[in-house]
C-alpha atoms as a PDB file:
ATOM      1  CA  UNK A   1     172.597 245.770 -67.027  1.00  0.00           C
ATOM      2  CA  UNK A   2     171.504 246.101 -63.343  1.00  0.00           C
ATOM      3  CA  UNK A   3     173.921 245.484 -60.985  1.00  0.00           C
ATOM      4  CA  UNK A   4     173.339 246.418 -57.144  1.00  0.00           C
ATOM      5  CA  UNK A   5     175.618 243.690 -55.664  1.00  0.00           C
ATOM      6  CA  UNK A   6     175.642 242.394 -51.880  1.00  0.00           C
ATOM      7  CA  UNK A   7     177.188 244.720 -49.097  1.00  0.00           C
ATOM      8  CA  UNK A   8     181.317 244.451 -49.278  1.00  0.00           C
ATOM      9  CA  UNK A   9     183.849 244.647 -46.698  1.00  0.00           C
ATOM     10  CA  UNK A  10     183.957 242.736 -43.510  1.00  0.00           C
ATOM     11  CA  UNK A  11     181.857 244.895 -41.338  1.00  0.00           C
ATOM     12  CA  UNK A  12     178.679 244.288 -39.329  1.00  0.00           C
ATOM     13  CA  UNK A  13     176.340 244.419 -42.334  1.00  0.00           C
ATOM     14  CA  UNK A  14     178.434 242.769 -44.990  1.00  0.00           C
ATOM     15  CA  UNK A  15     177.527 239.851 -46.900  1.00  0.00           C
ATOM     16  CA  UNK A  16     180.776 237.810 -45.291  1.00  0.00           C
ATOM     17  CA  UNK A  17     179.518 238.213 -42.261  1.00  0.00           C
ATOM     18  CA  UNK A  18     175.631 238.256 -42.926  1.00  0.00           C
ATOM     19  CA  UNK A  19     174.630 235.402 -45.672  1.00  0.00           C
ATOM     20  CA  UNK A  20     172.728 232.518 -44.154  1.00  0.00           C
ATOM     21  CA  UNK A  21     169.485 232.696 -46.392  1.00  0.00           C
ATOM     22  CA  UNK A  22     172.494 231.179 -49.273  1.00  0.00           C
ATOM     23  CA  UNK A  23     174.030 228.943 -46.847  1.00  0.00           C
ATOM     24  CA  UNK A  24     170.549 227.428 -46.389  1.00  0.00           C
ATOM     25  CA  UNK A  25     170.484 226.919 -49.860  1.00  0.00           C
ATOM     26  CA  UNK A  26     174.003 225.420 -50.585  1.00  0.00           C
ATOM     27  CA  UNK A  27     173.721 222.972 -47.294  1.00  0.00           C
ATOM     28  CA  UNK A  28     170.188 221.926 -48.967  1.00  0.00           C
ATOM     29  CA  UNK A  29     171.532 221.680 -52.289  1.00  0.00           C
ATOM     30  CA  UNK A  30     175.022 219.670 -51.161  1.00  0.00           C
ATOM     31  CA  UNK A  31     173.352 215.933 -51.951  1.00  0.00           C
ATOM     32  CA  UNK A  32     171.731 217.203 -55.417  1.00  0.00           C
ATOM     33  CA  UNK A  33     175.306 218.476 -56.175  1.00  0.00           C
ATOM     34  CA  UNK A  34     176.891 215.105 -55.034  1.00  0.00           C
ATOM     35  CA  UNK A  35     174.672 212.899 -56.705  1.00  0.00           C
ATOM     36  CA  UNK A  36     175.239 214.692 -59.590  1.00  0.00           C
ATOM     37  CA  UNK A  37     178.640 214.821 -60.280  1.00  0.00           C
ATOM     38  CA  UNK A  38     178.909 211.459 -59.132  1.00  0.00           C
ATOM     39  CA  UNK A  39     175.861 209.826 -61.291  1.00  0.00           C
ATOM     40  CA  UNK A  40     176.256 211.921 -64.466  1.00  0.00           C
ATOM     41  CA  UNK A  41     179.388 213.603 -65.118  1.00  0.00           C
ATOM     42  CA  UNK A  42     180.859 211.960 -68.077  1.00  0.00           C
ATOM     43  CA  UNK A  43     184.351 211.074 -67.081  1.00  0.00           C
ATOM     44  CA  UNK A  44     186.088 210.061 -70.440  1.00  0.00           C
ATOM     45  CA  UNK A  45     184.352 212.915 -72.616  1.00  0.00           C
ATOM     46  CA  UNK A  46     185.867 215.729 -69.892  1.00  0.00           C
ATOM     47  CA  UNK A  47     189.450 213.936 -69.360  1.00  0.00           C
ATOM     48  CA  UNK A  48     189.307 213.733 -73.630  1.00  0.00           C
ATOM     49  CA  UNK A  49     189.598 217.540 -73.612  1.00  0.00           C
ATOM     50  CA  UNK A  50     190.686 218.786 -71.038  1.00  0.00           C
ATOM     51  CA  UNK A  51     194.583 216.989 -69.724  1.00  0.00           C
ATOM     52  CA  UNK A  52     194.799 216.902 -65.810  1.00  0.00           C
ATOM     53  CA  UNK A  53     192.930 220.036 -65.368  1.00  0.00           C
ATOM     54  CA  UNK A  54     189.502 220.320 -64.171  1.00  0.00           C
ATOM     55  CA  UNK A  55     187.944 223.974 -64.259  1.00  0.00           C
ATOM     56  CA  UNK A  56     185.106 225.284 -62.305  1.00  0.00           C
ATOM     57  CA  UNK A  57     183.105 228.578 -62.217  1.00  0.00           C
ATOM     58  CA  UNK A  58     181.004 229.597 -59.713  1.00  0.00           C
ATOM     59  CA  UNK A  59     178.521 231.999 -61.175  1.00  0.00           C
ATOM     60  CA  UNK A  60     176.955 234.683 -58.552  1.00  0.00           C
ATOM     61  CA  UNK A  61     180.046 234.549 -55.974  1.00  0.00           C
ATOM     62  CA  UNK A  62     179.418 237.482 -54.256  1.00  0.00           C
ATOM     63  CA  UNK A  63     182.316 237.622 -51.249  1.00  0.00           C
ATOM     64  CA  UNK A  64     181.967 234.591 -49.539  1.00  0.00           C
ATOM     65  CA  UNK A  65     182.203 232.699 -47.448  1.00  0.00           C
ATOM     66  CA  UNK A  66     179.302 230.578 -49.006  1.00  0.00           C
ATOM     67  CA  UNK A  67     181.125 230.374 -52.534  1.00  0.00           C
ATOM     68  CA  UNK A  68     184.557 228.682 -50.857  1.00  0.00           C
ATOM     69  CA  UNK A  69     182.669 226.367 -48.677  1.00  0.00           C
ATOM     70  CA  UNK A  70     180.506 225.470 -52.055  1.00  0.00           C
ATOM     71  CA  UNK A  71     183.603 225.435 -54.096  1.00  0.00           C
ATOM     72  CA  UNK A  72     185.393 223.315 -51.874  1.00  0.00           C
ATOM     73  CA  UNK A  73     182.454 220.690 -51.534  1.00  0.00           C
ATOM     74  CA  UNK A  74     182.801 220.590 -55.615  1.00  0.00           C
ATOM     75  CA  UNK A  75     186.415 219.732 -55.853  1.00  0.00           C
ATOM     76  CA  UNK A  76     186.133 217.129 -53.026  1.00  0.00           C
ATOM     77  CA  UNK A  77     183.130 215.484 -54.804  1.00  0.00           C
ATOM     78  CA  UNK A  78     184.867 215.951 -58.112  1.00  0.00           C
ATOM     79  CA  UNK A  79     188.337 214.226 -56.149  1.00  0.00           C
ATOM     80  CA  UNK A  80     186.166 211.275 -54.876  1.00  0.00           C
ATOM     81  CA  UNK A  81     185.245 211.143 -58.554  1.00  0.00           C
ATOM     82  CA  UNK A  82     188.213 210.435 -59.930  1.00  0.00           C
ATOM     83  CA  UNK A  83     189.322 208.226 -56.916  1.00  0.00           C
ATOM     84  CA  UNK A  84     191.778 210.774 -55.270  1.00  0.00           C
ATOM     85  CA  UNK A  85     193.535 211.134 -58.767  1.00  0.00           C
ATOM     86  CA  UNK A  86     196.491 213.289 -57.553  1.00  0.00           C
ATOM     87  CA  UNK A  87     197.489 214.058 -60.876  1.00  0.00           C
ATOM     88  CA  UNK A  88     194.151 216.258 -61.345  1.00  0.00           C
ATOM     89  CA  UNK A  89     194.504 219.892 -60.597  1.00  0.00           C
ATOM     90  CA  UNK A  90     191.679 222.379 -60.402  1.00  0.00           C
ATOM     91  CA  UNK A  91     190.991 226.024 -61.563  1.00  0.00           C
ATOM     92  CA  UNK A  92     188.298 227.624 -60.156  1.00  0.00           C
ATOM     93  CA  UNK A  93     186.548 230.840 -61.486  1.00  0.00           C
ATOM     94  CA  UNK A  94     185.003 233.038 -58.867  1.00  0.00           C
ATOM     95  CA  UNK A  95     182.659 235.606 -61.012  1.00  0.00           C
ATOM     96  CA  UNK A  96     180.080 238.237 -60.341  1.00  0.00           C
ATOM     97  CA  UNK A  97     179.494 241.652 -61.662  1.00  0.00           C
ATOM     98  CA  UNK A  98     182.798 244.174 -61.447  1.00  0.00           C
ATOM     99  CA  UNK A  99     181.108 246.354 -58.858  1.00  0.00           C
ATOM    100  CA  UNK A 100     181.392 243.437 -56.442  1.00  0.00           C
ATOM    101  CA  UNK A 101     183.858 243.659 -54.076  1.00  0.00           C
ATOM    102  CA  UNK A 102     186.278 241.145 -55.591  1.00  0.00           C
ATOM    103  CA  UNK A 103     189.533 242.869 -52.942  1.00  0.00           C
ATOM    104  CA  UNK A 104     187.553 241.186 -49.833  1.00  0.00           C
ATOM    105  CA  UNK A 105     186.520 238.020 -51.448  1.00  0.00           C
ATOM    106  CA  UNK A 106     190.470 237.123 -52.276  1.00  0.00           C
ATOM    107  CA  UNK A 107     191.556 238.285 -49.158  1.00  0.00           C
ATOM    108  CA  UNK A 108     189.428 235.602 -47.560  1.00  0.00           C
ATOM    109  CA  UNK A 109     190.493 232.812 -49.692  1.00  0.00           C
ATOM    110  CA  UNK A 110     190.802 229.162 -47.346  1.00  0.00           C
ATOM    111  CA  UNK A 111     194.669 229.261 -47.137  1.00  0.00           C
ATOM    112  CA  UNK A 112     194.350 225.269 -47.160  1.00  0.00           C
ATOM    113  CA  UNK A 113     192.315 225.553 -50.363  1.00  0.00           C
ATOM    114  CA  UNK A 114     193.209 222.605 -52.987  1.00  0.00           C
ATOM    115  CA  UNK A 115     192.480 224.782 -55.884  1.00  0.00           C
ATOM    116  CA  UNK A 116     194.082 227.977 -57.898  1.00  0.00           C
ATOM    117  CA  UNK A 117     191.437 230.603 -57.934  1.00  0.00           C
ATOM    118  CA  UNK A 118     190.978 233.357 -60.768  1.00  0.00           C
ATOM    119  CA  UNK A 119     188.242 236.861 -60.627  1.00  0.00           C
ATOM    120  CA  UNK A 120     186.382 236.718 -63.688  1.00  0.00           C
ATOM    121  CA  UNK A 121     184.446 240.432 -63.682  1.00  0.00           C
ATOM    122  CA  UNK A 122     180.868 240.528 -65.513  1.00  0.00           C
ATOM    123  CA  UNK A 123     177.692 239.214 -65.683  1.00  0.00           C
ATOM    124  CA  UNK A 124     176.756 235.865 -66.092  1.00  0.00           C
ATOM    125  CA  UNK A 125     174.294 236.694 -68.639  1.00  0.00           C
ATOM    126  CA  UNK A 126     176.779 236.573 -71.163  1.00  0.00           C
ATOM    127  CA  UNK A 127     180.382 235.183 -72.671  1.00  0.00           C
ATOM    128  CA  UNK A 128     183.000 234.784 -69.651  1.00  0.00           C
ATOM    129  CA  UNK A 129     185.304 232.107 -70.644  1.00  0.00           C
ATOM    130  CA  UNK A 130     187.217 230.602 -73.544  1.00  0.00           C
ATOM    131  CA  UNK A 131     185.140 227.987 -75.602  1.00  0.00           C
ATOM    132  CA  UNK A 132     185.393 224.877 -74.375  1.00  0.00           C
ATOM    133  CA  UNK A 133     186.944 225.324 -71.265  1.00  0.00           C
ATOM    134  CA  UNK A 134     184.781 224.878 -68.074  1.00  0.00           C
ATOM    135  CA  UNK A 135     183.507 221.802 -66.866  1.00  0.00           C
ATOM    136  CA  UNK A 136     181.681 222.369 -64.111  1.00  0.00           C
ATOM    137  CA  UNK A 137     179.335 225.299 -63.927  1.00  0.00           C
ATOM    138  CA  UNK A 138     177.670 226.383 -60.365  1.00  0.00           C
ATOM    139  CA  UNK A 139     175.439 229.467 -59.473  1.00  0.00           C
ATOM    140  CA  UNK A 140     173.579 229.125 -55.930  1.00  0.00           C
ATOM    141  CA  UNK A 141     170.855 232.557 -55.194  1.00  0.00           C
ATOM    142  CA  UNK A 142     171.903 234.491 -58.748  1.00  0.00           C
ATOM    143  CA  UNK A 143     170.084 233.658 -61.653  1.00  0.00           C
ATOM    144  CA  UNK A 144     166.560 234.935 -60.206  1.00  0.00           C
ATOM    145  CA  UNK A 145     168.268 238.993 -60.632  1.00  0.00           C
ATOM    146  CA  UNK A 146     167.133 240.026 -63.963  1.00  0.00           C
ATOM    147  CA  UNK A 147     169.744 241.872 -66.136  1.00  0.00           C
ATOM    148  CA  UNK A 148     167.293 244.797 -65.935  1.00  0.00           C
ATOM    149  CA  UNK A 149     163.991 245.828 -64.708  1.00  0.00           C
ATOM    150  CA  UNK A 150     161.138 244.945 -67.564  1.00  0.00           C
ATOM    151  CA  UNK A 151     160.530 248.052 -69.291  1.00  0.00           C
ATOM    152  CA  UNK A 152     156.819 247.718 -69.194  1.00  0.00           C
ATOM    153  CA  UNK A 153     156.472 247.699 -65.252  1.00  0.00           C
ATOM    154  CA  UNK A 154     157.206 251.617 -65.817  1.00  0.00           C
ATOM    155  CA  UNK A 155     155.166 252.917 -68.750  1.00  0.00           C
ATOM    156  CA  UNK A 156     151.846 254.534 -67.194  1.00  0.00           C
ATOM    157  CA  UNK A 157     150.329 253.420 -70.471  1.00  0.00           C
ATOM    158  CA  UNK A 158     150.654 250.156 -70.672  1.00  0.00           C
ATOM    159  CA  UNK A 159     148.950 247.308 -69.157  1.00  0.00           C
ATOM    160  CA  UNK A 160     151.780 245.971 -67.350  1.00  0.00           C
ATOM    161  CA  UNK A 161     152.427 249.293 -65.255  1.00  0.00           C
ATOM    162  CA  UNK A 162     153.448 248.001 -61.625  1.00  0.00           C
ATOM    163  CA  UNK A 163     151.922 251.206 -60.127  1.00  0.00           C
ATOM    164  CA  UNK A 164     152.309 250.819 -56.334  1.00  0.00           C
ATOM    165  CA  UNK A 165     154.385 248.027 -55.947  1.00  0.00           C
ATOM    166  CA  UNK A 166     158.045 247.129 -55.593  1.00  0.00           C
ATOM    167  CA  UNK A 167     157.651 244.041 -57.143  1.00  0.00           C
ATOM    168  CA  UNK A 168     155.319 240.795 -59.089  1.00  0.00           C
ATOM    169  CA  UNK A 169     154.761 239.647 -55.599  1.00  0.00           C
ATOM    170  CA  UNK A 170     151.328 240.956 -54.037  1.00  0.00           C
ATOM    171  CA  UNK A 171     150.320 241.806 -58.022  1.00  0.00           C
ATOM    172  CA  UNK A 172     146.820 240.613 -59.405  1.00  0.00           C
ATOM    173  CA  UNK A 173     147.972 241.747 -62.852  1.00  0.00           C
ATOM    174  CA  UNK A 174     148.701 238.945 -64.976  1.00  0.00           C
ATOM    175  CA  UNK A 175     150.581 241.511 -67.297  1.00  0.00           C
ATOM    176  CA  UNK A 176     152.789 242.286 -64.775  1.00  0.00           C
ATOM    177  CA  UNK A 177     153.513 238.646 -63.525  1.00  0.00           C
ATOM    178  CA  UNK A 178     154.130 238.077 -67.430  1.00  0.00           C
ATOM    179  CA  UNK A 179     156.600 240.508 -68.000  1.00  0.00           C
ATOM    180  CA  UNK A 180     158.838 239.199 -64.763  1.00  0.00           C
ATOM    181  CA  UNK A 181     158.398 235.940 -66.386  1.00  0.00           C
ATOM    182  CA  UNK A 182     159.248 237.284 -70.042  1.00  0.00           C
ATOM    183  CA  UNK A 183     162.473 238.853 -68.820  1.00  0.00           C
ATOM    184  CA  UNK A 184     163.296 235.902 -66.984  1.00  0.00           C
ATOM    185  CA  UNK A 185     163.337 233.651 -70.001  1.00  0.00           C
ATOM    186  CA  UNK A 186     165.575 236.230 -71.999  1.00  0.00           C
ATOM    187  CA  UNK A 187     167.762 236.434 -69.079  1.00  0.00           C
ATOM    188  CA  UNK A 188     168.157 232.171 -68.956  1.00  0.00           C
ATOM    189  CA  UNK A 189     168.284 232.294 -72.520  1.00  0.00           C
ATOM    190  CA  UNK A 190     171.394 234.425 -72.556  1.00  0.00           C
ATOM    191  CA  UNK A 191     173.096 232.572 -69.561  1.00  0.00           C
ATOM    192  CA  UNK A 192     172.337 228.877 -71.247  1.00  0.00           C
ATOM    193  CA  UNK A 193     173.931 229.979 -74.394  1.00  0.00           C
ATOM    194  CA  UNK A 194     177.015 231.749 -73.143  1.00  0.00           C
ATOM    195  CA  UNK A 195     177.441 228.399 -71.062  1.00  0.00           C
ATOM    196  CA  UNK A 196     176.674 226.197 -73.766  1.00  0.00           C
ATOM    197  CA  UNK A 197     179.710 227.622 -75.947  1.00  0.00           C
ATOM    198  CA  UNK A 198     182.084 227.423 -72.588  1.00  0.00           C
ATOM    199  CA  UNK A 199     181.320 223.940 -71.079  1.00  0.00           C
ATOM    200  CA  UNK A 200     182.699 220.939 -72.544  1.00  0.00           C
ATOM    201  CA  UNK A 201     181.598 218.268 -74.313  1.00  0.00           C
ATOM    202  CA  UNK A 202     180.212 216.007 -71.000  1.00  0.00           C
ATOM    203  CA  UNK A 203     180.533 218.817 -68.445  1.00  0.00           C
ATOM    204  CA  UNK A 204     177.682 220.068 -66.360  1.00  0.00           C
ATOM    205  CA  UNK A 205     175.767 223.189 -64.756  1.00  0.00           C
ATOM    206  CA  UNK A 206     174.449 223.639 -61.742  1.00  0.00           C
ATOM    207  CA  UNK A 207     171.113 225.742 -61.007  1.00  0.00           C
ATOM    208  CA  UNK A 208     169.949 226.456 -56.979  1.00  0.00           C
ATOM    209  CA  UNK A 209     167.323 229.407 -56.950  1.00  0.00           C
ATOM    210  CA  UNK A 210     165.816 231.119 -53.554  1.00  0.00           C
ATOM    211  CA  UNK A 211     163.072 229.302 -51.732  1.00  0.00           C
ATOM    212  CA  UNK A 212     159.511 230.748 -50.754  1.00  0.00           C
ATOM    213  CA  UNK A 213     160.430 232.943 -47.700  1.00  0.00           C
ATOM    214  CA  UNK A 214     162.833 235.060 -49.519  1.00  0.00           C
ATOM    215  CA  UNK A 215     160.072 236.320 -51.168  1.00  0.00           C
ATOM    216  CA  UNK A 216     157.896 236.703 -48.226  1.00  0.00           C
ATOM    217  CA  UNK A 217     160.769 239.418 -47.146  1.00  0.00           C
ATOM    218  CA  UNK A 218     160.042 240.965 -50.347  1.00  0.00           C
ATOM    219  CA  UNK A 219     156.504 241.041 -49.877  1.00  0.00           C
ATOM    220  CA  UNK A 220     156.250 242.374 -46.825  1.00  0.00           C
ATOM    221  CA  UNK A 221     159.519 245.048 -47.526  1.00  0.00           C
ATOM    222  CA  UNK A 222     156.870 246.435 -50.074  1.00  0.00           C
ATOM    223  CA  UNK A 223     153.978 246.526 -47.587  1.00  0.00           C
ATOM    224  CA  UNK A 224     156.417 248.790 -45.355  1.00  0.00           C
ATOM    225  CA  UNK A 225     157.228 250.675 -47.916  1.00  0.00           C
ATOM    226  CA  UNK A 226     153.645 251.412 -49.208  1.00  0.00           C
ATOM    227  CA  UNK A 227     152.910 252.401 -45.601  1.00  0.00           C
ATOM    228  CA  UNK A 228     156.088 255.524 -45.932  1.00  0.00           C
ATOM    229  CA  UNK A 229     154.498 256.167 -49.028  1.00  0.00           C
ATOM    230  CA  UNK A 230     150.688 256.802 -47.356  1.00  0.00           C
ATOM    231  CA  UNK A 231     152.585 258.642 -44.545  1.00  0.00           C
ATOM    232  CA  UNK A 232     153.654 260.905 -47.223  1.00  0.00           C
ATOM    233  CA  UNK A 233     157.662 259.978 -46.184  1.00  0.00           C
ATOM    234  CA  UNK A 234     158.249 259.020 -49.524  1.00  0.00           C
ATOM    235  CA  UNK A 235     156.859 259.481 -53.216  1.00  0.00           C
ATOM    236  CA  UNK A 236     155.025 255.913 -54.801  1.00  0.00           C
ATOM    237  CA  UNK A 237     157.482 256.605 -58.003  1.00  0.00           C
ATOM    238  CA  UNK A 238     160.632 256.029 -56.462  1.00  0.00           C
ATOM    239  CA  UNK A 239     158.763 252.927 -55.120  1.00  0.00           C
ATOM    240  CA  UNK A 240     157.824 251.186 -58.316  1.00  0.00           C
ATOM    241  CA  UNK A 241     159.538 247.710 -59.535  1.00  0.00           C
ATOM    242  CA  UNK A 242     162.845 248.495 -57.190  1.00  0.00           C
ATOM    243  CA  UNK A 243     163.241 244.819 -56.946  1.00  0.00           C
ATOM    244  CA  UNK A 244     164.421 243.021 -60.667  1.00  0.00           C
ATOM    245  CA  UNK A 245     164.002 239.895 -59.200  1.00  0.00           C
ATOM    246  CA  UNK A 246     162.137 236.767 -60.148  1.00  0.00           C
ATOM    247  CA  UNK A 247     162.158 233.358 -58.568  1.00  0.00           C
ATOM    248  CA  UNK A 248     160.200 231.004 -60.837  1.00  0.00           C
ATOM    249  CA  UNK A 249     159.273 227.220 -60.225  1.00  0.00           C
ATOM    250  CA  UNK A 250     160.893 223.835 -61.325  1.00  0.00           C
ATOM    251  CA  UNK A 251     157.999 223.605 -64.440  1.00  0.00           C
ATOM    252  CA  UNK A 252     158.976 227.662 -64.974  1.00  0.00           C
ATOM    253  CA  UNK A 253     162.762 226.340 -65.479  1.00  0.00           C
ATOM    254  CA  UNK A 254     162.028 223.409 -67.490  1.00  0.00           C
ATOM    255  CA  UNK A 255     159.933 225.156 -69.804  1.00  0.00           C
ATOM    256  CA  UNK A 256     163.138 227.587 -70.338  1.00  0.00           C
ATOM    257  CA  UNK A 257     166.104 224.888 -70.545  1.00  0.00           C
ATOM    258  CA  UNK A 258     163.603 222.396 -73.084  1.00  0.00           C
ATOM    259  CA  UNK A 259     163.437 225.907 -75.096  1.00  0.00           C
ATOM    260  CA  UNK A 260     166.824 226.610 -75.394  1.00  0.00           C
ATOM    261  CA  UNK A 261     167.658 222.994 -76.380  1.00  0.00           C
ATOM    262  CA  UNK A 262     171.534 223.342 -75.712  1.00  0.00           C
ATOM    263  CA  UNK A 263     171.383 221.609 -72.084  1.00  0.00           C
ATOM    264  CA  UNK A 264     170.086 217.761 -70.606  1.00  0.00           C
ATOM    265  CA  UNK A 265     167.665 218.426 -67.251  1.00  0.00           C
ATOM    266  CA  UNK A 266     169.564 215.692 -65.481  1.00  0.00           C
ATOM    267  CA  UNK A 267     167.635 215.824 -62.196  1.00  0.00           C
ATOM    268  CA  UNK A 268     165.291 218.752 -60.963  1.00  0.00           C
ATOM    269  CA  UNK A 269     164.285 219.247 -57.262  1.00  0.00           C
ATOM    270  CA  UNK A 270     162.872 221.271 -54.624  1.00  0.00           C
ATOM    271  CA  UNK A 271     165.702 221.239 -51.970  1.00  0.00           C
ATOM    272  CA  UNK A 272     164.744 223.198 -48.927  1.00  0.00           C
ATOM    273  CA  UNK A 273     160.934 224.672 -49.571  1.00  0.00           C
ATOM    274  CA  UNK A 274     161.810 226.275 -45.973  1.00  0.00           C
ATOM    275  CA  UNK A 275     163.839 228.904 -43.918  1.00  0.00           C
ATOM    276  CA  UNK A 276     165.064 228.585 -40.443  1.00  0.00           C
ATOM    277  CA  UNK A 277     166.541 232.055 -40.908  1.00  0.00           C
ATOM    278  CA  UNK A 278     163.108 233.546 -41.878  1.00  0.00           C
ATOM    279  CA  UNK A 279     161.010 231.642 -39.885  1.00  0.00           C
ATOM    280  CA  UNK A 280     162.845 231.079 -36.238  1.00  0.00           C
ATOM    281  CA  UNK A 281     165.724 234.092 -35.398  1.00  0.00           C
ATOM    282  CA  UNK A 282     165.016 237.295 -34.074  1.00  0.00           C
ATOM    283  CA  UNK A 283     164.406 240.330 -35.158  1.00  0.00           C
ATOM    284  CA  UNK A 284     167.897 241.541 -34.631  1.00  0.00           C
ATOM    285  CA  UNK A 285     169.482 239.043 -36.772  1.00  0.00           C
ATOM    286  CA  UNK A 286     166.804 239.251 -39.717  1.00  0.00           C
ATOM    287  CA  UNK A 287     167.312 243.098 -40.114  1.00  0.00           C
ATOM    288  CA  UNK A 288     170.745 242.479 -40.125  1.00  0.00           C
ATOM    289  CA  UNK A 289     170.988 239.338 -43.271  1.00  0.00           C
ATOM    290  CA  UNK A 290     168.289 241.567 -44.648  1.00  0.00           C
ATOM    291  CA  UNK A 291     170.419 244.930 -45.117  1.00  0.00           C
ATOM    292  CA  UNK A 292     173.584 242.715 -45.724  1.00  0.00           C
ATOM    293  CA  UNK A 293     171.787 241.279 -49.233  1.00  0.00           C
ATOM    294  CA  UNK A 294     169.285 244.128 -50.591  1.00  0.00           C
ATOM    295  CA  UNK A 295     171.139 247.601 -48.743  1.00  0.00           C
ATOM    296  CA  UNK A 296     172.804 248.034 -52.081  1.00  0.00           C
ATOM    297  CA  UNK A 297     169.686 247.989 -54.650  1.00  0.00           C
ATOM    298  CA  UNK A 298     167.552 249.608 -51.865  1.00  0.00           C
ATOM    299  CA  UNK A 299     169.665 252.443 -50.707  1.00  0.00           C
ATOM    300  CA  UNK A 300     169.687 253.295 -54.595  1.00  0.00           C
ATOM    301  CA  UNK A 301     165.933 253.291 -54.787  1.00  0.00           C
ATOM    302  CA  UNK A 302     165.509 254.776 -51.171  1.00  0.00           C
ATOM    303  CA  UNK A 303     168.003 256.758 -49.313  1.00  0.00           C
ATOM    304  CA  UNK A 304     169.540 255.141 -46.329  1.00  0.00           C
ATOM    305  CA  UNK A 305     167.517 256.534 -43.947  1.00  0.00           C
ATOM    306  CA  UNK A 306     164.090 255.311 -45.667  1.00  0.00           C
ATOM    307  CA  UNK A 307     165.804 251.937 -46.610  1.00  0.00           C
ATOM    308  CA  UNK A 308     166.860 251.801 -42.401  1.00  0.00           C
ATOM    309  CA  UNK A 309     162.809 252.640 -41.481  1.00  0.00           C
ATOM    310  CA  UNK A 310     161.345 250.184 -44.374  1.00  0.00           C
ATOM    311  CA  UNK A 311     163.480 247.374 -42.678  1.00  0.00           C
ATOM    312  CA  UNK A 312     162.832 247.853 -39.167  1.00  0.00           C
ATOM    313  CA  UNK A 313     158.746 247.842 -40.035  1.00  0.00           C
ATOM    314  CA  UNK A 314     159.598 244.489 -42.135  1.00  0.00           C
ATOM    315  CA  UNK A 315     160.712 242.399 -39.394  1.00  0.00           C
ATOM    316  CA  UNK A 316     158.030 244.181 -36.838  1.00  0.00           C
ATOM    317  CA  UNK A 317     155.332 242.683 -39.783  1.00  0.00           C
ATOM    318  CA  UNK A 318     157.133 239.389 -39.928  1.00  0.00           C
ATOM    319  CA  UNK A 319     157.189 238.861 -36.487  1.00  0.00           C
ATOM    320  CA  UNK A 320     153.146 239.970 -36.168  1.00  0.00           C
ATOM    321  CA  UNK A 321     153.151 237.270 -38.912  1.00  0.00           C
ATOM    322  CA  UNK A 322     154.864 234.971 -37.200  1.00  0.00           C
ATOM    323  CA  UNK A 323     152.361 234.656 -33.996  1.00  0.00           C
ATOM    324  CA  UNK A 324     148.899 234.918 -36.254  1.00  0.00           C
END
């Protein structure tokens, strides 16, 4: 498993400080998450098996503060549920993979929280919890990183090779599109049956993946990065498939849940096509939400110092983009 998680700590390029592009997702997401819980959570199957408890895993956490704010939101949906039922306590299960930095994500826990929270280490693309004992599953900009990067994007001899390019995006070869979309589906497939063992009888899962400009970032991060590579700055190996990422569409995720057969599409929607992040701030402030979520996968790939020079000449060709 791949797992190049977001920057830790509480410094100028961390996550904490640095994660609008998901807050942009969760604000657009909040109604679809109300509406929801309140329209189709099934009430007496969840209270039949599970006391006064009510336990919630958010799926992707990273190190906040985007994953209390969302958390929160659930349990005071989840509270107007059950009509301010102060007999109902809640649980809530903050995972991502163990290389996340789990010590600055519970040192920023809301003091005023109303719920007990728990680290549950791993990846989401497999077993986490006890059968039977969630009830409301959430995962907000996670479940487009793959588990690994489709071996076929790096064999020379086969017709998916990816030679050139850091990623589906920019691609004319269906082969390569096909393998993104073939890991994908194993990757859902593994998450939808871990969860279907682990939620309840009645409980739900909740789904937001990144909009259209997050991959324009990608797009044009590869562009710069093709440019190092003509300069002769860096070799086109290390620049192949770097990203083990793919964002597919609402008929892309249908296709998968229908497949697997162990979940009900309740409601499906495109919540915020747009980015104000992406597509209004400065340069300044892009660079720095930009290093804060990919430093970790591309320092790996890169070096620091070619992963610092690939993002300055990504926001100088967003901005040039920008004013065409």
């Amino acid at each position: 498993m791949t797992s190049f998680p977001m920057n830790g700590g509480n410094g100028p390029y961390s996550y904490s400080k640095n994660s609008p592009l998901a807050k942009e997702a969760l604000d657009g997401a909040k109604g679809m998450v109300r509406d929801a819980i309140i329209q189709n959570l099934d009430i007496k199957k969840i209270m039949l098996s599970s006391s006064n408890t009510l336990c919630i895993a958010d799926l992707g956490c990273s190190v906040g503060p985007n994953t209390f704010i969302a958390m929160q939101y659930v349990v005071h949906v989840l509270k107007e549920k059950y009509h301010s039922n102060n007999i109902l306590e809640f649980q809530v299960f903050f995972n991502d993979h163990v290389t996340n930095d789990f010590n600055t994500l519970f040192r920023s826990l809301p003091i005023d929280r109303s719920y007990y929270a728990f680290g549950v280490p791993g990846t989401f693309h497999g077993r986490l919890f006890p059968s039977r004992s969630i009830h409301f599953a959430h995962s907000i900009n996670s479940i487009h990183w793959l588990s690994k990067c489709p071996e076929e994007l790096l064999d020379e001899k086969s017709p998916a090779w990816n030679k050139g390019l850091i990623h589906y995006m920019g691609t004319s070869n269906v082969e390569v599109l096909n393998a993104y979309v073939t890991q994908f589906e194993k990757d859902m497939e593994m998450l939808l049956n871990a969860r279907a063992e682990e939620i309840v009888e009645g409980g739900m899962m909740v789904l937001v993946t990144p909009f259209e400009s997050y991959l324009r970032l990608i797009k044009f991060f590869g562009s710069s990065l093709m440019d190092l590579v003509n300069e002769e700055v860096t070799d086109l190996s290390s620049l192949e498939n770097s990203f083990c990422t793919s964002c597919r569409n609402a008929r892309d995720m249908t296709k998968v849940v229908k497949k697997n057969n162990c979940f009900n599409i309740e409601k499906l929607e495109l919540t915020y096509p747009k980015s104000k992040l992406v597509d209004e701030s400065d340069a300044k402030t892009i660079i720095i939400n930009l290093k804060a979520i990919l430093e970790g996968v591309l320092s790996n790939h890169f070096g620091s110092k070619i992963t610092e020079e690939a993002c300055t000449r990504t926001i100088l060709k967003l901005m040039r983009f920008r004013h065409e």
